[in-house]
C-alpha atoms as a PDB file:
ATOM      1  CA  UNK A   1      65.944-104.987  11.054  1.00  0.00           C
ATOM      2  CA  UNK A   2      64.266-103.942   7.468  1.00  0.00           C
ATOM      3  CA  UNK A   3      60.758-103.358   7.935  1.00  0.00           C
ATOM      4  CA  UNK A   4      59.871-106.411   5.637  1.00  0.00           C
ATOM      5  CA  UNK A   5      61.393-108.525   8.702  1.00  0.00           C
ATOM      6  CA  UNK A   6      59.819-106.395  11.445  1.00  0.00           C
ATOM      7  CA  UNK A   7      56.267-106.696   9.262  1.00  0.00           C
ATOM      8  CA  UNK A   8      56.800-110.228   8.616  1.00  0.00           C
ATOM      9  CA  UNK A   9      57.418-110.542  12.216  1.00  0.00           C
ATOM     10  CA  UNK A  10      53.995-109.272  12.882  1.00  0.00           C
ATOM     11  CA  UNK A  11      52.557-111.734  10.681  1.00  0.00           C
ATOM     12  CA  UNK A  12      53.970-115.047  12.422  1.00  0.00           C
ATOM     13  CA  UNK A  13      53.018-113.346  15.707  1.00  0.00           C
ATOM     14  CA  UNK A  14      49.415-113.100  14.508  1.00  0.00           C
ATOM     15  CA  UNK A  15      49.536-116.586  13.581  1.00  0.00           C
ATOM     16  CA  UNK A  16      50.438-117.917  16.555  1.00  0.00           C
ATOM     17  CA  UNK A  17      47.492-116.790  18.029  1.00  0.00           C
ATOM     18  CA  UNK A  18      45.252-118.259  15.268  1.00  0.00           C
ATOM     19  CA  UNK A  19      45.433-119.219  11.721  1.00  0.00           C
ATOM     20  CA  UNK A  20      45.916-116.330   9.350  1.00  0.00           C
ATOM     21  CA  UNK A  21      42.723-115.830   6.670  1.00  0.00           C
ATOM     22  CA  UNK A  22      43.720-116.197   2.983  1.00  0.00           C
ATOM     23  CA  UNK A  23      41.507-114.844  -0.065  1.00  0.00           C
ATOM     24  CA  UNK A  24      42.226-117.409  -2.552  1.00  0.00           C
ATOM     25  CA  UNK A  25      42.154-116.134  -6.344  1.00  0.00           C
ATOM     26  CA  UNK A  26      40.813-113.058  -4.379  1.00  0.00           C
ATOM     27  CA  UNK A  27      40.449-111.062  -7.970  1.00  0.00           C
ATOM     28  CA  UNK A  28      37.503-113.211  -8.796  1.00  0.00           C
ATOM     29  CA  UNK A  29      35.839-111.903  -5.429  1.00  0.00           C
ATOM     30  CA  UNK A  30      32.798-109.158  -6.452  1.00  0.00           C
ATOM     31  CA  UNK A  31      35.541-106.606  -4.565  1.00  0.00           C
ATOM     32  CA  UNK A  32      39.195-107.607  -4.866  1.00  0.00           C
ATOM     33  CA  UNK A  33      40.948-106.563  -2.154  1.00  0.00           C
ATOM     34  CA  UNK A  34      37.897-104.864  -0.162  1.00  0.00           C
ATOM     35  CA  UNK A  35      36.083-107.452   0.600  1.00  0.00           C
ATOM     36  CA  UNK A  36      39.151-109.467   1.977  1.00  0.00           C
ATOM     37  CA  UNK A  37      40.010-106.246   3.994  1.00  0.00           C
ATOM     38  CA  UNK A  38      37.168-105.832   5.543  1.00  0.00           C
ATOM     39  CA  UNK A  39      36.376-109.359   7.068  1.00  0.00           C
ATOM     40  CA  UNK A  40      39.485-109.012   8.666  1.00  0.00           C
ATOM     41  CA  UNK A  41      41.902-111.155   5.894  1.00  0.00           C
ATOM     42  CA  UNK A  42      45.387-111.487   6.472  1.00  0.00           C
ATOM     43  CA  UNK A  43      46.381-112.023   2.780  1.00  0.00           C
ATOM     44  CA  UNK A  44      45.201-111.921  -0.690  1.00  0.00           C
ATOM     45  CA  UNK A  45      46.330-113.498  -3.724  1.00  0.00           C
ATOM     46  CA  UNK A  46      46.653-112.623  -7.365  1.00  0.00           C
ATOM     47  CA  UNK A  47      47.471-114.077 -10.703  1.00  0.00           C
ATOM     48  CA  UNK A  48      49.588-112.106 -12.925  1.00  0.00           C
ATOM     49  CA  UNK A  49      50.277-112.069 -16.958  1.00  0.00           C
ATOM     50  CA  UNK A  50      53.322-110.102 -18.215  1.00  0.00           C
ATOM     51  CA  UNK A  51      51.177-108.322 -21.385  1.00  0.00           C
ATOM     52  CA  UNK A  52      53.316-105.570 -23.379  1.00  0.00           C
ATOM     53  CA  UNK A  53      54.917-104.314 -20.485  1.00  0.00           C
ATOM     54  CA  UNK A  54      51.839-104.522 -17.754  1.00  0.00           C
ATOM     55  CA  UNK A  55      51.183-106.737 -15.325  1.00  0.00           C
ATOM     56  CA  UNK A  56      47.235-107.814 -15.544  1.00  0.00           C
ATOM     57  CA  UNK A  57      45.512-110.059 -12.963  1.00  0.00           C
ATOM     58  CA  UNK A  58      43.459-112.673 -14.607  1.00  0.00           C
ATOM     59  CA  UNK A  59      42.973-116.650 -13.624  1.00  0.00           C
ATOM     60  CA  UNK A  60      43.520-117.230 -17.486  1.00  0.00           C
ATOM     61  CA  UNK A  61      45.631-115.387 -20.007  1.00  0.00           C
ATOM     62  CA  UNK A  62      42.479-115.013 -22.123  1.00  0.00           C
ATOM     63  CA  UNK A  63      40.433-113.374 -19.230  1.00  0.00           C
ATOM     64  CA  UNK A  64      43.100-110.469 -18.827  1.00  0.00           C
ATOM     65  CA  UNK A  65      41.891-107.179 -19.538  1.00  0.00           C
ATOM     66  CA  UNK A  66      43.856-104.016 -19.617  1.00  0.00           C
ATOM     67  CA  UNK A  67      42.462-102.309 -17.110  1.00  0.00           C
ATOM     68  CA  UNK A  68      42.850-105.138 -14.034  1.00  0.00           C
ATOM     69  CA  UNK A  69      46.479-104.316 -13.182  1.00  0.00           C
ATOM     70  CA  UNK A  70      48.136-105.083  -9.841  1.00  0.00           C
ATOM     71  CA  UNK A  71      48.192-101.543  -9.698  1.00  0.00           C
ATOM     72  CA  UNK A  72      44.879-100.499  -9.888  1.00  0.00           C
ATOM     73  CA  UNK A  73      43.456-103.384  -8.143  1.00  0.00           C
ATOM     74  CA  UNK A  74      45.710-103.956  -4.879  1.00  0.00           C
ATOM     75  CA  UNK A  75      48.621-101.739  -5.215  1.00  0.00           C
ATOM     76  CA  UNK A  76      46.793 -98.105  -5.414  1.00  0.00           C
ATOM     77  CA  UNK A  77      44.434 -99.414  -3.017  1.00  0.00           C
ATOM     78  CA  UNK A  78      46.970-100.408  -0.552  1.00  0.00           C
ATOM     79  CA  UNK A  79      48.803 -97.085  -0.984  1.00  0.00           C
ATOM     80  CA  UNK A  80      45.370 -95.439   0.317  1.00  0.00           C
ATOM     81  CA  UNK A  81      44.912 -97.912   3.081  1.00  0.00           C
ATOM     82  CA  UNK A  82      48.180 -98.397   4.773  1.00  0.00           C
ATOM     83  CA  UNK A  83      48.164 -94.139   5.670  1.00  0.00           C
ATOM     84  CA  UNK A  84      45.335 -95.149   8.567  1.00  0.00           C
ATOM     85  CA  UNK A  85      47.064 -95.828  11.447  1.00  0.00           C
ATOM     86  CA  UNK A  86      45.726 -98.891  12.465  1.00  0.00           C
ATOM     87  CA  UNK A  87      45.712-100.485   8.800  1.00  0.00           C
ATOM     88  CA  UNK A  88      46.258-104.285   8.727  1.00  0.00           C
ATOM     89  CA  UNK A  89      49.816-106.015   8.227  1.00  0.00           C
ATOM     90  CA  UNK A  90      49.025-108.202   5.059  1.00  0.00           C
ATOM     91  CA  UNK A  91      50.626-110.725   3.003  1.00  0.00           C
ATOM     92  CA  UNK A  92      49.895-110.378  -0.579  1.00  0.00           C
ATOM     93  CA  UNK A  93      50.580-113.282  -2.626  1.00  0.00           C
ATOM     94  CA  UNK A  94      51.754-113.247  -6.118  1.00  0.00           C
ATOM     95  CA  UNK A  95      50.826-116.290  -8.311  1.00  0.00           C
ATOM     96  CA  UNK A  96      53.276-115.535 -11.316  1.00  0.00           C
ATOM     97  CA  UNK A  97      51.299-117.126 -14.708  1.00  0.00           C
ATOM     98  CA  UNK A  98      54.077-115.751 -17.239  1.00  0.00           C
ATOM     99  CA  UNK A  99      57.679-116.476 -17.514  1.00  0.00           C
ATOM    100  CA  UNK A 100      59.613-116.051 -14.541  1.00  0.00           C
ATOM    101  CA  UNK A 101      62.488-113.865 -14.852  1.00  0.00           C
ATOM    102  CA  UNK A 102      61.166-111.221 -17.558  1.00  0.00           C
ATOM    103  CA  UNK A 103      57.791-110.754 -15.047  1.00  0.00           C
ATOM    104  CA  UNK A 104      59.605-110.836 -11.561  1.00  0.00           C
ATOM    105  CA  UNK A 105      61.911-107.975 -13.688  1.00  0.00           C
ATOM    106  CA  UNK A 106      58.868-105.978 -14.400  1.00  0.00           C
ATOM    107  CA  UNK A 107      57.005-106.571 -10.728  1.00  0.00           C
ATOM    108  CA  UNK A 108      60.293-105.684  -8.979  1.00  0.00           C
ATOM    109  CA  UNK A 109      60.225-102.152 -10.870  1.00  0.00           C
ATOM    110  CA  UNK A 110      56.507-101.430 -10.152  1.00  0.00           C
ATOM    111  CA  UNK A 111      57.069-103.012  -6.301  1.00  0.00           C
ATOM    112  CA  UNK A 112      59.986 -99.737  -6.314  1.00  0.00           C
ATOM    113  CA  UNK A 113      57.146 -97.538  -6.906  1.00  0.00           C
ATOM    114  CA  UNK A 114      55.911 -98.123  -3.667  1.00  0.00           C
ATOM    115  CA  UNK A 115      58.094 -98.029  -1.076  1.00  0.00           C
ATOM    116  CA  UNK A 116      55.175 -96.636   1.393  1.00  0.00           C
ATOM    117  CA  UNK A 117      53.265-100.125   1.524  1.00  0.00           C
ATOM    118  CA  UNK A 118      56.775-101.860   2.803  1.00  0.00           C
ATOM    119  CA  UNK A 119      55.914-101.229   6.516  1.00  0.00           C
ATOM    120  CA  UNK A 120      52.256-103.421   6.361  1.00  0.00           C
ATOM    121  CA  UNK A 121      52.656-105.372   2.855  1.00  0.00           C
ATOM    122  CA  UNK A 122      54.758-108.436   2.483  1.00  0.00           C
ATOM    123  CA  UNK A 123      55.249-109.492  -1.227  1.00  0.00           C
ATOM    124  CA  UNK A 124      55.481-112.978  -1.556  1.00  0.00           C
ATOM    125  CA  UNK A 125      55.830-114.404  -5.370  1.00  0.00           C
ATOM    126  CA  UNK A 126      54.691-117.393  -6.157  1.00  0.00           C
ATOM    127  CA  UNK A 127      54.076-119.816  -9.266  1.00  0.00           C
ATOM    128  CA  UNK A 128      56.647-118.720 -11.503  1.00  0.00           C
ATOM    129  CA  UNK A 129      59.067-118.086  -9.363  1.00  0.00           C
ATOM    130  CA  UNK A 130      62.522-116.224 -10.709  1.00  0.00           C
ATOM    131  CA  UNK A 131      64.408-117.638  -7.604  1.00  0.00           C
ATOM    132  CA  UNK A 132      68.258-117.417  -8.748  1.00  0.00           C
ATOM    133  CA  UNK A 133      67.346-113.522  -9.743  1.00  0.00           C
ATOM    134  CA  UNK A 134      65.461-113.318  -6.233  1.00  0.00           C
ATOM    135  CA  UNK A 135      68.729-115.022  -4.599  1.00  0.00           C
ATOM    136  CA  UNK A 136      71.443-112.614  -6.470  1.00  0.00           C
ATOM    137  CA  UNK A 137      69.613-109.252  -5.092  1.00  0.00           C
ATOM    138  CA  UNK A 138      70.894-107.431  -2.269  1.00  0.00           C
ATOM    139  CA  UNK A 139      67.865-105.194  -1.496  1.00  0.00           C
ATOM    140  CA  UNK A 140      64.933-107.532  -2.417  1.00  0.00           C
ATOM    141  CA  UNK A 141      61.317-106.086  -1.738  1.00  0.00           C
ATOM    142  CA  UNK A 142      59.617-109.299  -1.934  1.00  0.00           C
ATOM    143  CA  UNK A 143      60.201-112.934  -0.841  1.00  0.00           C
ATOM    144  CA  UNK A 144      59.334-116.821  -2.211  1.00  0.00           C
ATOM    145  CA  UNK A 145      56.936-118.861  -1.762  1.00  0.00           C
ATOM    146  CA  UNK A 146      58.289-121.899  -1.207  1.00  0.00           C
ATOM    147  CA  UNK A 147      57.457-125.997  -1.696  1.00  0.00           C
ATOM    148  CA  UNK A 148      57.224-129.076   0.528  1.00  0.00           C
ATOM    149  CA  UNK A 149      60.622-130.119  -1.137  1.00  0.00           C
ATOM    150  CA  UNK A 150      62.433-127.155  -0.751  1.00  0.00           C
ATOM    151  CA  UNK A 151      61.983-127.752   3.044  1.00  0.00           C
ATOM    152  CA  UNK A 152      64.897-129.782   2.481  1.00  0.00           C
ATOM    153  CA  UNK A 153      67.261-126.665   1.969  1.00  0.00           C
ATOM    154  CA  UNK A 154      68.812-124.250   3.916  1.00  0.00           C
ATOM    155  CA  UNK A 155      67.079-121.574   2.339  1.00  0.00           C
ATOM    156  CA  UNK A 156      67.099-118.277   4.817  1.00  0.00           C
ATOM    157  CA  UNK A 157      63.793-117.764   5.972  1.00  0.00           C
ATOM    158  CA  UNK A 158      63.971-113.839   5.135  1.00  0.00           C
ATOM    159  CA  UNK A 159      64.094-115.450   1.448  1.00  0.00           C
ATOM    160  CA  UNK A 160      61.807-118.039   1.731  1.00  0.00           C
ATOM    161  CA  UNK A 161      59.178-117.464   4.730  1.00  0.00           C
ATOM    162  CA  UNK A 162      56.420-119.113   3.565  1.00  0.00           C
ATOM    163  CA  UNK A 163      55.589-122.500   2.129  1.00  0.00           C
ATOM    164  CA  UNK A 164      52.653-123.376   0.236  1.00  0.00           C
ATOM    165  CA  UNK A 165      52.008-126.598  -1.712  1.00  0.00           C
ATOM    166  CA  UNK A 166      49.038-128.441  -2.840  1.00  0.00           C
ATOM    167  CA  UNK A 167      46.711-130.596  -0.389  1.00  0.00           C
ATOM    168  CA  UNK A 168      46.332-133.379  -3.064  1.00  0.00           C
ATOM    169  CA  UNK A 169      49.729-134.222  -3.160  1.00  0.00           C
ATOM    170  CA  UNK A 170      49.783-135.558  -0.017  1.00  0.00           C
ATOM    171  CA  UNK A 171      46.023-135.832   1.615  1.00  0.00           C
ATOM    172  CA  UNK A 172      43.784-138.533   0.020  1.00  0.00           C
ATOM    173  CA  UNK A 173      40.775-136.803   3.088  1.00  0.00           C
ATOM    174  CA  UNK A 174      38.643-134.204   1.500  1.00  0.00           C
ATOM    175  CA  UNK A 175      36.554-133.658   4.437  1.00  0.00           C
ATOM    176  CA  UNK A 176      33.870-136.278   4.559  1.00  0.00           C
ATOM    177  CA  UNK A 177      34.286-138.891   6.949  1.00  0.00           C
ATOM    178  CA  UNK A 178      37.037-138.895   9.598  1.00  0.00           C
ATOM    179  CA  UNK A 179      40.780-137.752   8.917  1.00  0.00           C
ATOM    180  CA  UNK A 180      42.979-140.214   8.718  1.00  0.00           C
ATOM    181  CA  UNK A 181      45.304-141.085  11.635  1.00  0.00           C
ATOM    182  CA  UNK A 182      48.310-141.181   9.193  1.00  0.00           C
ATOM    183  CA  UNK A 183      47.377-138.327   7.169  1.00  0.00           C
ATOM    184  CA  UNK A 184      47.121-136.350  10.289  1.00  0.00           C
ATOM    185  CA  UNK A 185      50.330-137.310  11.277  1.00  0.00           C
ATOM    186  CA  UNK A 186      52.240-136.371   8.272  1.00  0.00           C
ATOM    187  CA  UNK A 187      50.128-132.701   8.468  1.00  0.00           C
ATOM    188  CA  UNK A 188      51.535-132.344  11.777  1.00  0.00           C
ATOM    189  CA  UNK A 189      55.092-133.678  10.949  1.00  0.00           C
ATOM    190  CA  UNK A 190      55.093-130.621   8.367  1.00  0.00           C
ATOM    191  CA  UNK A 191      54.272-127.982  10.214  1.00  0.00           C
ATOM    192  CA  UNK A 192      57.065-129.318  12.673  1.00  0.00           C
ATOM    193  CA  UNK A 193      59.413-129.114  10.071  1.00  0.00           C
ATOM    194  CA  UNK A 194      58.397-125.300   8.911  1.00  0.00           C
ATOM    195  CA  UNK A 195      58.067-124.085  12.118  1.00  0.00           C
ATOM    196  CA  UNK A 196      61.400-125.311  13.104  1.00  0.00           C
ATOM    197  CA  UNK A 197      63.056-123.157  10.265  1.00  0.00           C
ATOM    198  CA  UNK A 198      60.449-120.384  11.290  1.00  0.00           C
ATOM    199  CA  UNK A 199      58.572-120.481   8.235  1.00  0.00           C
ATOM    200  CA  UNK A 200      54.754-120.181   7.581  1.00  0.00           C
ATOM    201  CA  UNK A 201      52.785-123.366   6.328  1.00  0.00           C
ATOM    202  CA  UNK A 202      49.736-123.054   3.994  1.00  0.00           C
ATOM    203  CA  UNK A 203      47.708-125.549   1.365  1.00  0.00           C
ATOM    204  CA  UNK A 204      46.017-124.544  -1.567  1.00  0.00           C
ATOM    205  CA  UNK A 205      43.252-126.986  -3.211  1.00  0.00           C
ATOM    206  CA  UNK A 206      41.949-128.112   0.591  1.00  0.00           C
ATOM    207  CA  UNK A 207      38.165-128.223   0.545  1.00  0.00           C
ATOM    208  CA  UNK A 208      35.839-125.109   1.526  1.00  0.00           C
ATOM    209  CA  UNK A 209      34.847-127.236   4.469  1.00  0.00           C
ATOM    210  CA  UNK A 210      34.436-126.621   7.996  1.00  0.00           C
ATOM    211  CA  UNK A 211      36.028-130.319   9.124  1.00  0.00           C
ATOM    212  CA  UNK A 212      38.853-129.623   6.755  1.00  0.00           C
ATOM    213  CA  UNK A 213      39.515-125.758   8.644  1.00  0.00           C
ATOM    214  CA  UNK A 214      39.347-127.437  11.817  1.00  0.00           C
ATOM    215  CA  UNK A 215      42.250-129.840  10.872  1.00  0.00           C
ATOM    216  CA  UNK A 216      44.416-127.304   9.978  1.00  0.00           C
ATOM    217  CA  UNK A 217      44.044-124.755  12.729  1.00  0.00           C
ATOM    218  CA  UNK A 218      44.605-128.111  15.342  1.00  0.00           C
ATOM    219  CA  UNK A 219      47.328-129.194  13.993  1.00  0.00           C
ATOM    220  CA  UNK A 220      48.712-125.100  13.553  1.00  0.00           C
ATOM    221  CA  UNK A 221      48.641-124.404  10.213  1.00  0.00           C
ATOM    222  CA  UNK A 222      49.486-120.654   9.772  1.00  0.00           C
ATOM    223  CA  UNK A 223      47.453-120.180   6.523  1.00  0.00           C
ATOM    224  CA  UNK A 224      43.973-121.558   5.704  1.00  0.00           C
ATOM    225  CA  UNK A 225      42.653-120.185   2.644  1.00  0.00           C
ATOM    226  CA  UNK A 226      39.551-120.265   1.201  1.00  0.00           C
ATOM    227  CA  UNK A 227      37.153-119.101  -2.062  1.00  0.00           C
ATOM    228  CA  UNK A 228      34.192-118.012   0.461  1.00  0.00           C
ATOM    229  CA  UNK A 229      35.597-115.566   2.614  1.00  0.00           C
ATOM    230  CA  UNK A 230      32.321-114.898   4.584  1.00  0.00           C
ATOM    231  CA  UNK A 231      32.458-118.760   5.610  1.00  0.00           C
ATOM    232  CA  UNK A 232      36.073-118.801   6.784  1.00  0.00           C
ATOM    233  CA  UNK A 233      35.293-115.758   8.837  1.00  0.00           C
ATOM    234  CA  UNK A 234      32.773-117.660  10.635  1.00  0.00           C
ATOM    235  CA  UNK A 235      34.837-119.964  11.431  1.00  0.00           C
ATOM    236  CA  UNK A 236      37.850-118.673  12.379  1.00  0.00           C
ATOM    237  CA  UNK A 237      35.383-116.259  14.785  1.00  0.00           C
ATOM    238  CA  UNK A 238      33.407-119.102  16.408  1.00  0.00           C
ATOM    239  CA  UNK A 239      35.800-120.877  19.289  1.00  0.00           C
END
């Protein structure tokens, strides 16, 4: 097996012990990367810009600045880190902002760079995704994020491990008050139906709230992200 399956394998094993830790927008966090790392995070997530060539992490095309690049702010780090022997497996999450096909071109080149991170990173694009390109390879070195829908396809898992959509679309509960029976039935419905074709279930846009964390973890989410890392960490620590 390629070690993007055996690492990937890691991950789901990790999760089936306990929700996995996500660092949502983690560039905006006083550290990217660090601060994630060292609470213990299981994956981080960054927004990319296809800019003359580069690839710059920004929330907003106007915020970019030439010297945030995936490179400099998780890749070259990551390169450092994964030579410890007990370095965390990790997920990081690409939220692709510019046009699909001409960025996923230019992040598959820089990904070739660094063939050392393949044995504890696991690339996952997301956003704009160049999916037919991503199908056609026959070596790929990262994988899609995937959508509630596309749970209706036979997508391979080794393609498509993870599926992320957004809690509004189908969750009118934002945490005050008590979940709804039917709401929590149709959370627990989907992660039947992406653990049955082994893939990993996360929201984005769920409330930084306690009663919201404790929803998804019972009803097995695999990935709870969050905006205040130090507060999911408590959680996720406290039984």
């Amino acid at each position: 097996m390629r070690a993007a399956g055996l690492l990937f394998l890691a991950l789901v094993a990790t999760a089936a012990a306990g929700p996995l830790a996500h660092s949502h927008n983690d560039y905006e966090q006083p550290r990217p990367l660090l601060d994630a790392l060292s609470l213990g995070f299981d994956s981080v997530e960054a927004d990319i810009w296809l800019v003359d060539g580069r690839l710059l992490v920004a929330h907003e095309r106007e915020q970019v600045q030439p010297d945030r690049t995936l490179e400099s702010l998780y890749l070259d780090p990551l390169r450092a880190r994964v030579k410890s022997p007990d370095a965390r497996s990790l997920i990081l999450l690409i939220d692709v902002k510019t046009e699909a096909a001409a960025t996923y071109a230019a992040l598959d080149a820089v990904f070739g760079q660094y063939p050392d991170l393949a044995t504890r990173v696991r690339f996952i694009v997301s956003g704009n995704r160049a999916r037919e390109v991503m199908e056609r390879q026959p070596h790929r070195r990262a994988a899609l994020d995937g959508r509630m829908e596309e749970l209706t396809t036979d997508t391979p898992a080794d393609l498509m491990p993870l599926v992320s959509d957004n809690w509004a679309k189908f969750f009118t509960w934002r945490g005050e008050g008590d979940f709804p029976a039917v709401e929590r039935e149709r959370l627990r419905q989907f992660v039947v139906q992406a653990h049955a074709q082994h893939r990993l279930l996360r929201f984005w846009n769920t409330p930084n709230l306690p009663a919201v964390w404790r929803e998804l973890r019972a009803a097995g989410v695999d990935v709870i992200g969050t905006d205040d890392l130090l507060a999911l960490r408590r959680f996720l620590d406290t039984p």
